[in-house]
N, C-alpha and C. Protein backbone atom coordinates (compact mmCIF):
# COMPACT_ATOMS: atom_id res chain seq x y z
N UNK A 1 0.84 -1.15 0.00
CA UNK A 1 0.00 0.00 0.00
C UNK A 1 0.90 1.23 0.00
N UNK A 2 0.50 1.94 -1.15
CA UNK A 2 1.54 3.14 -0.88
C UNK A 2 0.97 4.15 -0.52
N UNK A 3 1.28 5.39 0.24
CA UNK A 3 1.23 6.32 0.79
C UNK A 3 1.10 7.71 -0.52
N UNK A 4 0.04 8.31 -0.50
CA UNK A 4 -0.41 9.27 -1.52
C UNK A 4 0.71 10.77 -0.51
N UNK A 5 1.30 11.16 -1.74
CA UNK A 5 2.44 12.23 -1.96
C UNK A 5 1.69 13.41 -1.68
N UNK A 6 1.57 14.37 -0.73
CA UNK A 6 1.48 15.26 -0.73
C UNK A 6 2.15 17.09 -1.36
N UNK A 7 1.95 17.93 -1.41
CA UNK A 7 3.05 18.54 -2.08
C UNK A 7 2.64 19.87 -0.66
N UNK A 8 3.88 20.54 -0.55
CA UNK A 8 4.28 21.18 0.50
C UNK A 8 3.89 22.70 0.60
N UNK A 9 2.99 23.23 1.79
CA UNK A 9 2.54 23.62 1.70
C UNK A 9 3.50 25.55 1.56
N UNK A 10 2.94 26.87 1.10
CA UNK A 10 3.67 28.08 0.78
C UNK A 10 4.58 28.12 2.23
N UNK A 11 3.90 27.78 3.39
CA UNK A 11 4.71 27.95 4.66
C UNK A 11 5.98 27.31 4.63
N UNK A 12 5.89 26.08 4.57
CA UNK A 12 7.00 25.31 4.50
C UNK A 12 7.87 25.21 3.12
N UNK A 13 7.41 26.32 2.43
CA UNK A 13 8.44 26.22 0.90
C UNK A 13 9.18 27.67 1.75
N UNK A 14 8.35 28.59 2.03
CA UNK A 14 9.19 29.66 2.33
C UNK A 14 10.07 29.61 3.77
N UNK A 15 10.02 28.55 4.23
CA UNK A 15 10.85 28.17 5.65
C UNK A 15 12.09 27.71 4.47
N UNK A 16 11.83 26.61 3.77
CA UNK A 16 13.23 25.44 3.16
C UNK A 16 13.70 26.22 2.11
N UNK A 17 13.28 27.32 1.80
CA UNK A 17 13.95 28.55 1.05
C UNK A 17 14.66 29.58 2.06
N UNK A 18 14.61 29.78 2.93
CA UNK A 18 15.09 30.77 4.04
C UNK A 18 16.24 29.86 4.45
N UNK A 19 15.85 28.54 4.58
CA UNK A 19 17.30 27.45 5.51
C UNK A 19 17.98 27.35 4.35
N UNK A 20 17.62 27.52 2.95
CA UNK A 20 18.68 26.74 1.91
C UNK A 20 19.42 27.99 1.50
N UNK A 21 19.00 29.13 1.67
CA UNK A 21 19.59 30.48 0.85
C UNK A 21 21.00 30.71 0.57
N UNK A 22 21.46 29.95 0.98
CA UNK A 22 23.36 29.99 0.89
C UNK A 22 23.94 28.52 0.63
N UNK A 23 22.64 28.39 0.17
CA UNK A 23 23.36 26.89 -0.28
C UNK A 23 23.66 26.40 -1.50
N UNK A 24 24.70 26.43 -2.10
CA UNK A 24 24.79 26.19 -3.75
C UNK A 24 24.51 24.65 -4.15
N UNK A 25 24.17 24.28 -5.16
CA UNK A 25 23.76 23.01 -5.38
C UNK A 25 24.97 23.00 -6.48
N UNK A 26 25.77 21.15 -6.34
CA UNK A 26 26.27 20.84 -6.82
C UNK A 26 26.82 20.99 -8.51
N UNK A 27 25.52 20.16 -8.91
CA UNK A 27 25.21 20.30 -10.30
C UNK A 27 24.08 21.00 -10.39
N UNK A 28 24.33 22.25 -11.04
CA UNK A 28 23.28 23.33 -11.07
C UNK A 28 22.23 22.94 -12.09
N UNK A 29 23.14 22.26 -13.38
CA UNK A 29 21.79 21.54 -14.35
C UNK A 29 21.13 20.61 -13.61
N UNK A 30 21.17 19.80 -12.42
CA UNK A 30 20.18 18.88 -12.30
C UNK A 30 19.34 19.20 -11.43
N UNK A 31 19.37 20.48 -11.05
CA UNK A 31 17.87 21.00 -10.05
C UNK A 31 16.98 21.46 -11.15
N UNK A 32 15.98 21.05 -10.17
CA UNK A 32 14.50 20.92 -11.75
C UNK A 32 13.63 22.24 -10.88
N UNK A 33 12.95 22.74 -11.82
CA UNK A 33 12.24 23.78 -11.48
C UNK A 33 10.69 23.74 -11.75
N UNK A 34 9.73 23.80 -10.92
CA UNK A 34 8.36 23.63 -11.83
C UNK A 34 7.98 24.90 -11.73
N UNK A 35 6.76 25.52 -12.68
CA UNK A 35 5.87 26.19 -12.67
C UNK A 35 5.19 26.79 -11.38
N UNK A 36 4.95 25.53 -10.27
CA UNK A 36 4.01 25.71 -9.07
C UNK A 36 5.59 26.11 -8.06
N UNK A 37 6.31 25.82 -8.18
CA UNK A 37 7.57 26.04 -7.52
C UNK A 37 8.67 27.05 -7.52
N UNK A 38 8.48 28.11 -8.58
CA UNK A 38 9.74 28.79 -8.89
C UNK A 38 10.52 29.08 -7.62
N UNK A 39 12.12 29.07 -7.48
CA UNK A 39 13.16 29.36 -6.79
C UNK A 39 13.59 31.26 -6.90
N UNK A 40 12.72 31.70 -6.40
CA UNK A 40 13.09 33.22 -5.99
C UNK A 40 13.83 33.18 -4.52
N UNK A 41 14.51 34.55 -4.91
CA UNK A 41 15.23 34.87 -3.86
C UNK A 41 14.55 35.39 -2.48
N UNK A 42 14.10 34.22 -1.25
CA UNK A 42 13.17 34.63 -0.10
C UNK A 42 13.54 35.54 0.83
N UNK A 43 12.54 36.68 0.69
CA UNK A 43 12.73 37.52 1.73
C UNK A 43 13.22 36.93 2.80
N UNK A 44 13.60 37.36 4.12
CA UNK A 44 13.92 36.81 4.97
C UNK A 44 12.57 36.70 6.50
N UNK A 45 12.92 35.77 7.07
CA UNK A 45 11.00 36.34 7.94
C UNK A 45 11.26 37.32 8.84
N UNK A 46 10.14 37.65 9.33
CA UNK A 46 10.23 38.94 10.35
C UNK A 46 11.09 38.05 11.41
N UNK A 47 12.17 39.01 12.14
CA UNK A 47 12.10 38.16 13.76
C UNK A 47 11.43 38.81 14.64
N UNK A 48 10.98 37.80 15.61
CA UNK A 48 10.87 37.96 16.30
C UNK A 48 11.81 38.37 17.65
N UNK A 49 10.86 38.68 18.95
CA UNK A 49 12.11 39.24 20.07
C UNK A 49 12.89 37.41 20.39
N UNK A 50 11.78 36.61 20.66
CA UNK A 50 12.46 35.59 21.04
C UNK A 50 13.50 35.04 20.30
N UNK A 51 13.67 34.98 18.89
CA UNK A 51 14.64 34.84 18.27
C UNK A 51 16.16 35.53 17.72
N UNK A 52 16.06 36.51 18.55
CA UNK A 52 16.79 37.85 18.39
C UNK A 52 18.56 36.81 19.05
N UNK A 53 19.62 36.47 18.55
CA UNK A 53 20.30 36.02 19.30
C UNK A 53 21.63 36.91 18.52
N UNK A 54 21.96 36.64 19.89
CA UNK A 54 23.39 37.67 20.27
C UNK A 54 24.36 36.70 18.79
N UNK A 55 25.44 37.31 18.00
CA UNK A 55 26.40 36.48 17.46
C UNK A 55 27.07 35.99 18.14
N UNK A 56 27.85 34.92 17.49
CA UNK A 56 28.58 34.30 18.13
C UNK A 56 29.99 34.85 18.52
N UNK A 57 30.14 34.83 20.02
CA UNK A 57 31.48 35.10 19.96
C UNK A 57 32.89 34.59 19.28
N UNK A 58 33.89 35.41 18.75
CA UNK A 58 34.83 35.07 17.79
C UNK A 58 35.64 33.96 18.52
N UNK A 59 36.10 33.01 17.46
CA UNK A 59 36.65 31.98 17.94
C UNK A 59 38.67 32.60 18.28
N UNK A 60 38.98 31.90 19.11
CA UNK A 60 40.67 32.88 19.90
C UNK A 60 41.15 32.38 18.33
N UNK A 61 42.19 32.96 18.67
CA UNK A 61 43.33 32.65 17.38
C UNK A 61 44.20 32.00 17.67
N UNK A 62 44.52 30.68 17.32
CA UNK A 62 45.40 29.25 17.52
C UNK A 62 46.41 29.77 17.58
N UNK A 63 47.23 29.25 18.73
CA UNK A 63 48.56 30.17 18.85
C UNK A 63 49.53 28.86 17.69
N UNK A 64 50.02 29.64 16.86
CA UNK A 64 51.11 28.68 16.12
C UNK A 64 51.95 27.21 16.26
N UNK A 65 51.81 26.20 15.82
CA UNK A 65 51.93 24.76 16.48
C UNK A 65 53.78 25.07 16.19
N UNK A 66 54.17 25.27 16.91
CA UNK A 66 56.03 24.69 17.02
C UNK A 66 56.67 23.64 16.76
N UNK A 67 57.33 23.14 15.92
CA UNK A 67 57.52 22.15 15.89
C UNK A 67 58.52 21.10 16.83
N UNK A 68 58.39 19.87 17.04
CA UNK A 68 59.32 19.44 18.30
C UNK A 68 60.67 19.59 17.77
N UNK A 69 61.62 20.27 18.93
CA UNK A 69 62.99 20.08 18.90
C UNK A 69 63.51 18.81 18.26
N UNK A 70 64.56 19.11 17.71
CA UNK A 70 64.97 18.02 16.95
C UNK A 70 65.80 17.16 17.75
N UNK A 71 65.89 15.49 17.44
CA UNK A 71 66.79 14.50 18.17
C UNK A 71 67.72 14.25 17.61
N UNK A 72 68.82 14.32 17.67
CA UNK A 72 69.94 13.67 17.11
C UNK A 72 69.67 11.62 16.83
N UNK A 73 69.40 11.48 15.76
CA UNK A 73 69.31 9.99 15.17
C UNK A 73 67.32 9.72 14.98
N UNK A 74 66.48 10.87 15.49
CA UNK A 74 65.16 10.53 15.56
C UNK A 74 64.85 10.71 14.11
N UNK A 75 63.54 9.53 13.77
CA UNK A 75 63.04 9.42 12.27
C UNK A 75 61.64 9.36 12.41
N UNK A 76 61.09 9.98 13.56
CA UNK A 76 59.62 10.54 13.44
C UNK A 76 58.85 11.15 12.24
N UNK A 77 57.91 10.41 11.35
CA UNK A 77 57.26 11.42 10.62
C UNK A 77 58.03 11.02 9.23
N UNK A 78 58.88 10.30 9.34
CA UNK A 78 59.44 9.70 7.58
C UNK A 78 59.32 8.23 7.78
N UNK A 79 58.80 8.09 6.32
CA UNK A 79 58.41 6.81 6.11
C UNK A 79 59.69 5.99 6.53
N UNK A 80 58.84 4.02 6.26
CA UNK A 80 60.16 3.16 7.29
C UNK A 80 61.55 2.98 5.85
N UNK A 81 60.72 3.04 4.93
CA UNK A 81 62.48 2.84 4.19
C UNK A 81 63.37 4.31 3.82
N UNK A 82 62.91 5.32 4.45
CA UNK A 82 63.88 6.05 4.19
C UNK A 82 64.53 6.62 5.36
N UNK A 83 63.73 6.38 6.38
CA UNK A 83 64.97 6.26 7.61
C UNK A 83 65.49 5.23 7.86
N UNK A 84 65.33 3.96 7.26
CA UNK A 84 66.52 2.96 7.22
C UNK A 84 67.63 3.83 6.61
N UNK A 85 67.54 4.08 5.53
CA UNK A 85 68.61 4.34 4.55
C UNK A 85 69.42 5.71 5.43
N UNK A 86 68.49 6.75 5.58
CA UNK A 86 68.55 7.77 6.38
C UNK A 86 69.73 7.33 7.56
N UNK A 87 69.27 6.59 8.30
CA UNK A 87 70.04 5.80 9.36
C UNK A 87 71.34 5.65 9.02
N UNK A 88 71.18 4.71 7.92
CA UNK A 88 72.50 3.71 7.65
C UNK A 88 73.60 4.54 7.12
N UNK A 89 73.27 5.69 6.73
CA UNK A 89 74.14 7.05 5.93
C UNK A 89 74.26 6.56 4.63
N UNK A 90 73.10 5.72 3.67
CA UNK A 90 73.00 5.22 2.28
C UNK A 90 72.52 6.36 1.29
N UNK A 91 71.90 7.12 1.61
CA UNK A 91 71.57 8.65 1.23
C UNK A 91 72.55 9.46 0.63
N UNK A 92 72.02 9.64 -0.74
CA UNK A 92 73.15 10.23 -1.97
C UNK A 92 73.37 11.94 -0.77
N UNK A 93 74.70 12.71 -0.72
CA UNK A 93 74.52 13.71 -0.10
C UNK A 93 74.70 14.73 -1.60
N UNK A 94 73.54 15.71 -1.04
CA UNK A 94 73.33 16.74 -2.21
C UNK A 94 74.32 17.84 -1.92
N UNK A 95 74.50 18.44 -0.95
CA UNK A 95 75.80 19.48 -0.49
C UNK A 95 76.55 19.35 0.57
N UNK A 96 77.37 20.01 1.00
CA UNK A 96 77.93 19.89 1.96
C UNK A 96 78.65 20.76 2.51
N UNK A 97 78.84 21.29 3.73
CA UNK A 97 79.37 22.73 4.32
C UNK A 97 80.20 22.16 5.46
N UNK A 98 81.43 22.81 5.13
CA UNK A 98 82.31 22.32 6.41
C UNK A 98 82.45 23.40 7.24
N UNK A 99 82.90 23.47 7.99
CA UNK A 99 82.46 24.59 9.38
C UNK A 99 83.68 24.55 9.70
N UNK A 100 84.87 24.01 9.23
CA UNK A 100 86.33 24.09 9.97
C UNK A 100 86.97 25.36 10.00
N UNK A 101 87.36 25.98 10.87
CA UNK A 101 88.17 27.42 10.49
C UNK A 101 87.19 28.46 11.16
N UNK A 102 86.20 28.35 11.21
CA UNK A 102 84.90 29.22 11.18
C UNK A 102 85.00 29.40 12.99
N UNK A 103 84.26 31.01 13.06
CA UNK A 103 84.19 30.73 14.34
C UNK A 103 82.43 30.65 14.80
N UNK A 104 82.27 31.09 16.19
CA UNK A 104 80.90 29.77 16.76
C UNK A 104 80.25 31.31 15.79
N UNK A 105 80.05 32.41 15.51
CA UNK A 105 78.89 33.18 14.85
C UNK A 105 79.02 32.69 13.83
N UNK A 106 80.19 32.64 12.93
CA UNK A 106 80.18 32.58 11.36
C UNK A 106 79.70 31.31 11.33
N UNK A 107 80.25 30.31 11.79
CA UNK A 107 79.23 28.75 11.61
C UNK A 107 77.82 29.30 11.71
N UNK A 108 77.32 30.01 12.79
CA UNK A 108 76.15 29.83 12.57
C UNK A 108 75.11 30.37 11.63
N UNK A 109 75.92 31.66 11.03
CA UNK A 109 75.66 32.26 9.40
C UNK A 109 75.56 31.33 8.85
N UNK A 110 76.65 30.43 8.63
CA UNK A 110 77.09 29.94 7.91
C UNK A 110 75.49 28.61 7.44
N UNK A 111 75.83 27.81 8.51
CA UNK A 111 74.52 26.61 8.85
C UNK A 111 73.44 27.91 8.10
N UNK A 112 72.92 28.53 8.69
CA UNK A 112 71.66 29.22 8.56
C UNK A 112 71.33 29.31 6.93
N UNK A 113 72.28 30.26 6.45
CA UNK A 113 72.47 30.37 4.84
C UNK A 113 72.67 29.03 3.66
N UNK A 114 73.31 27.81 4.40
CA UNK A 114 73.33 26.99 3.78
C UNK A 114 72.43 26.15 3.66
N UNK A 115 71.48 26.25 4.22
CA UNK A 115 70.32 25.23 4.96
C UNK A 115 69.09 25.73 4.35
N UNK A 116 68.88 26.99 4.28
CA UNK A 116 67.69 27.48 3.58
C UNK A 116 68.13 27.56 1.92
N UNK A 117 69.19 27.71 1.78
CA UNK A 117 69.70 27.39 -0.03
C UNK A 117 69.34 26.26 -0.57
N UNK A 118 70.02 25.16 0.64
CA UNK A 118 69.75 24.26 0.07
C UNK A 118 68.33 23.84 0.16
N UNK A 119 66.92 24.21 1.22
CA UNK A 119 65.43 23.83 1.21
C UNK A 119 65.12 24.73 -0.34
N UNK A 120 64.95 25.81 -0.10
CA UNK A 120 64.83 26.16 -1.30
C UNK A 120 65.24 25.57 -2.86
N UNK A 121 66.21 24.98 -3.05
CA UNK A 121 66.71 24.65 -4.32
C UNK A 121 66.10 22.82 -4.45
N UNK A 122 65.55 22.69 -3.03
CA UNK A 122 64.73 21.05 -3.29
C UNK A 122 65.85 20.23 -3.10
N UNK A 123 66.86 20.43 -2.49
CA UNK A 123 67.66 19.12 -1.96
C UNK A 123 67.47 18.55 -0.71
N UNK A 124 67.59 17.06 -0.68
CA UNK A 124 67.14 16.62 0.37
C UNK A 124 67.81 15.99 1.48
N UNK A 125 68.80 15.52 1.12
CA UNK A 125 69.99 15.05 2.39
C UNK A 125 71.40 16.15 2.29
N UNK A 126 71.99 16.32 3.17
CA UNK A 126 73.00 17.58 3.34
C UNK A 126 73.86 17.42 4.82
N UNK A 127 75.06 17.32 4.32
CA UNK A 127 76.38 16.84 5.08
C UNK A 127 76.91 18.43 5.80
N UNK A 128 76.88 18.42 7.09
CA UNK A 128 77.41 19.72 7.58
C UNK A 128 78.58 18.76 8.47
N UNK A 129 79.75 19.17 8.00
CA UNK A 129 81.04 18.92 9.17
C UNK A 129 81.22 20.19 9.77
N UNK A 130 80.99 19.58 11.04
CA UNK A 130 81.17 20.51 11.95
C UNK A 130 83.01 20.64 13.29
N UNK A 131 83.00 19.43 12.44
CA UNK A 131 84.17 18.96 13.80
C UNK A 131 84.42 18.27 14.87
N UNK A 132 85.26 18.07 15.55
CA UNK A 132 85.08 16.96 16.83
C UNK A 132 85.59 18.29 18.13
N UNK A 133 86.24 19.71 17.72
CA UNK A 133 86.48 20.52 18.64
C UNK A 133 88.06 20.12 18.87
N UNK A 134 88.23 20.67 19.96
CA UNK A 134 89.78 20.48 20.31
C UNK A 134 90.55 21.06 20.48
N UNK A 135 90.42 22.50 19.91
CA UNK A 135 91.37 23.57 19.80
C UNK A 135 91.51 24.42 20.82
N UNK A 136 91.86 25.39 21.05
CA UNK A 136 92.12 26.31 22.07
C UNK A 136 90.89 26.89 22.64
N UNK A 137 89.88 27.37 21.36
CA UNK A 137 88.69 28.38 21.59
C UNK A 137 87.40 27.17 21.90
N UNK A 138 87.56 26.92 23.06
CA UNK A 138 85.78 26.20 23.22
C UNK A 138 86.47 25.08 22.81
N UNK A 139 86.68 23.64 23.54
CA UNK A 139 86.28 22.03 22.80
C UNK A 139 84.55 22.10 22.89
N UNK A 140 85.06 22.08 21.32
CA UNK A 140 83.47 21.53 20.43
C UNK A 140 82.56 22.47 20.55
N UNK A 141 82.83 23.92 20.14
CA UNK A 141 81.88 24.40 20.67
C UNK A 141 81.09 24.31 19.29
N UNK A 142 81.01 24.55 18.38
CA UNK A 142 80.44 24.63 17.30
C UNK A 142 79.20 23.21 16.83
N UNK A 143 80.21 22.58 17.49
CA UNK A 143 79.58 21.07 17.29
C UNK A 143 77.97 20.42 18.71
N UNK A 144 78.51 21.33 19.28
CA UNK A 144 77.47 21.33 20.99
C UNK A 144 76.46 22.37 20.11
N UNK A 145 76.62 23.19 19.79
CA UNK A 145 75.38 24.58 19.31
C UNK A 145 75.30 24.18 17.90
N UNK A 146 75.31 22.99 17.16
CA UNK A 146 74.54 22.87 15.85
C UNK A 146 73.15 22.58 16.43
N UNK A 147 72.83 21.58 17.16
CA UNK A 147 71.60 20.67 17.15
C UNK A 147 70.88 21.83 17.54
N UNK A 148 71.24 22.77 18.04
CA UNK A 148 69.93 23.97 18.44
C UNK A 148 70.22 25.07 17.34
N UNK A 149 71.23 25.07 16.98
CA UNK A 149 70.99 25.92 15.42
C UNK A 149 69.64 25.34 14.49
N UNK A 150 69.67 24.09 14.93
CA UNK A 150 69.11 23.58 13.91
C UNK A 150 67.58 23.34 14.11
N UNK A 151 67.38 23.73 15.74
CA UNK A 151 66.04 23.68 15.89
C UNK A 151 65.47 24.67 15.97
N UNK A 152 66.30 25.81 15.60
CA UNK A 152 65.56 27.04 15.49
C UNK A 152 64.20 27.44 15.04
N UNK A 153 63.16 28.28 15.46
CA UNK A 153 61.74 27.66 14.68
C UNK A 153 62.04 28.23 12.96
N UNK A 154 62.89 29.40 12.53
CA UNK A 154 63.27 29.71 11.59
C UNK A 154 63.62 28.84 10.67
N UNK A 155 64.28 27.53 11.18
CA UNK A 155 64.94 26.12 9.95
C UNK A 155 64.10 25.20 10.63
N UNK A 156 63.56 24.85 11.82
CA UNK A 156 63.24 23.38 12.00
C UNK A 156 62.41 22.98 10.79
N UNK A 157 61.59 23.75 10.72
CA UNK A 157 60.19 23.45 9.78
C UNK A 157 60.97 22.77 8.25
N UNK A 158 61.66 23.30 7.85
CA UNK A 158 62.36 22.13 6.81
C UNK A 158 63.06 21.03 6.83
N UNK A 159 63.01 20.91 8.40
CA UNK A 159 64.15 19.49 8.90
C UNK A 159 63.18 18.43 9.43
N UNK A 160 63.27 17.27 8.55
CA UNK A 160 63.20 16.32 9.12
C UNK A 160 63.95 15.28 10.24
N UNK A 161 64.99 15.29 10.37
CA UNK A 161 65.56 14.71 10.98
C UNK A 161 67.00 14.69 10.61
N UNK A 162 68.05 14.80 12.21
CA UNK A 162 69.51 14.99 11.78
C UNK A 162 70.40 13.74 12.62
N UNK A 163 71.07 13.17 11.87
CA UNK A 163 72.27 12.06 12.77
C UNK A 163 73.29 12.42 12.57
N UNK A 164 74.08 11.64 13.32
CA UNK A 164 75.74 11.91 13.39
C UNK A 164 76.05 11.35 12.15
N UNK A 165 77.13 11.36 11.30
CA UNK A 165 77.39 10.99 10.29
C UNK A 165 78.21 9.74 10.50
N UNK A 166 78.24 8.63 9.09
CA UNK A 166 78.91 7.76 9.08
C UNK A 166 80.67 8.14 9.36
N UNK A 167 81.42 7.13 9.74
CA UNK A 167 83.51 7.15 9.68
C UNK A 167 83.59 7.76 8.17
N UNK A 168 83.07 7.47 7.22
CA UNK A 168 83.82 7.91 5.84
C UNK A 168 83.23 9.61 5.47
N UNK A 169 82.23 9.88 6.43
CA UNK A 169 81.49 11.19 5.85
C UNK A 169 82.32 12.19 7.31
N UNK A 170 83.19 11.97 8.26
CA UNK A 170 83.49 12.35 9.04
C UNK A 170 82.95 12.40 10.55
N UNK A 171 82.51 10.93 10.86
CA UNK A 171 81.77 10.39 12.43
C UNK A 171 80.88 11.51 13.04
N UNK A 172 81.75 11.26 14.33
CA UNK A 172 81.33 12.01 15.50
C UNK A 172 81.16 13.93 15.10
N UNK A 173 82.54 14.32 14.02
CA UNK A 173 82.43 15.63 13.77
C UNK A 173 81.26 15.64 12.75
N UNK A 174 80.14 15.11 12.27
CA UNK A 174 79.55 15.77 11.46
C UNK A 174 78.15 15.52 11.42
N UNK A 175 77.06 16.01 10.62
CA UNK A 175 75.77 15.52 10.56
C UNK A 175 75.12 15.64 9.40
N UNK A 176 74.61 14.49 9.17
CA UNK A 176 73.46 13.95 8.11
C UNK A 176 72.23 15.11 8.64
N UNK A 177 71.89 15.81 7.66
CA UNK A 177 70.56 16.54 7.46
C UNK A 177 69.72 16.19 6.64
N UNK A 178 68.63 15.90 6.96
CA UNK A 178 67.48 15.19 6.05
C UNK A 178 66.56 16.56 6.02
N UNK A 179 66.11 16.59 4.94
CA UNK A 179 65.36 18.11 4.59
C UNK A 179 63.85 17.57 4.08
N UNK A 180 63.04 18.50 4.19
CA UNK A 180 61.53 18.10 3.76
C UNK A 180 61.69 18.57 2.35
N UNK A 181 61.06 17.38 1.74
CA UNK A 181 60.19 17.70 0.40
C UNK A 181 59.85 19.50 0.20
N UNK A 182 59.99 19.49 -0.92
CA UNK A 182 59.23 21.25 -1.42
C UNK A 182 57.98 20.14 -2.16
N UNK A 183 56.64 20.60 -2.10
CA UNK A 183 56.00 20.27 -2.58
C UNK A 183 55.02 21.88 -3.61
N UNK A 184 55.12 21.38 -4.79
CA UNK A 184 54.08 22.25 -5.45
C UNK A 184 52.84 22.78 -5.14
């Protein structure tokens, strides 16, 4: 037994015209229009006092997400075969900046300028020797203040992840930089 179709009465066309008024329809050719129905633009209804409501208060403004300090050897957030490789120091190196000679500011020019050259130009692994220290001025100082050079919020955001480097790329003095994708 089927149920005889009613068709809807001016009240309730001019309510589901008032709720739809900002609503764009998908495919604009497949809304059908009849004669008894035309789609005019509905006044809006009177309000009333009871409906009178305050706006909504503005939503705060998200304070900026930081990204986590970086770990020396951590592969959070890259897939599992490329921090194997990442790991293993199998990763073709695209540049490389040695820091020998330099003192602790100019290294850190130095890192800074080389690091955004190289995000920018889309390279993705990057050899910074930094040294093992030893000398008169600071043991290691250059090599103690990379890992926070490097977490600066200014560069983290292009770093994925940094390790100590393999014996043939220069050990303990140096670090594997893994850089994020530039994406289009």
């Amino acid at each position: 037994m089927s149920r005889a179709r009613r068709e809807p009465t001016e009240e309730e066309l001019a309510l589901w015209r008032y709720v739809t008024r900002d609503v764009a329809p998908q495919h604009p050719h497949s809304v059908l229009r009849t004669a008894r129905h035309p789609t005019p633009e509905p006044p809006p209804p009177p309000k009333r006092a009871a409906e009178i409501i305050a706006p909504p208060a503005p939503t705060p403004a998200r304070p900026p997400v930081r990204p986590a300090p970086l770990a020396l050897g951590a592969t959070a957030g890259i897939d599992r075969r490329t921090a194997q490789r990442f790991s293993r120091g199998q990763m073709d190196i695209d540049a490389k900046l040695d820091l020998h000679g330099h003192t602790v500011s100019e290294a850190h020019m130095a890192v800074d300028r080389f690091l955004r050259r190289a995000a920018q130009g889309g390279l993705r692994c990057v050899l910074i020797v930094t040294g093992k220290g030893g000398g008169s001025e600071g043991k290691g100082r250059i090599r103690s203040e990379a890992m926070h050079w490097l977490s600066h919020p200014s560069l983290r955001p292009s770093i994925l992840a940094v390790r100590e480097a393999r014996s043939r790329d220069g050990g303990s003095g140096a670090l594997y930089v893994l850089l994020r994708r530039q994406r289009a």
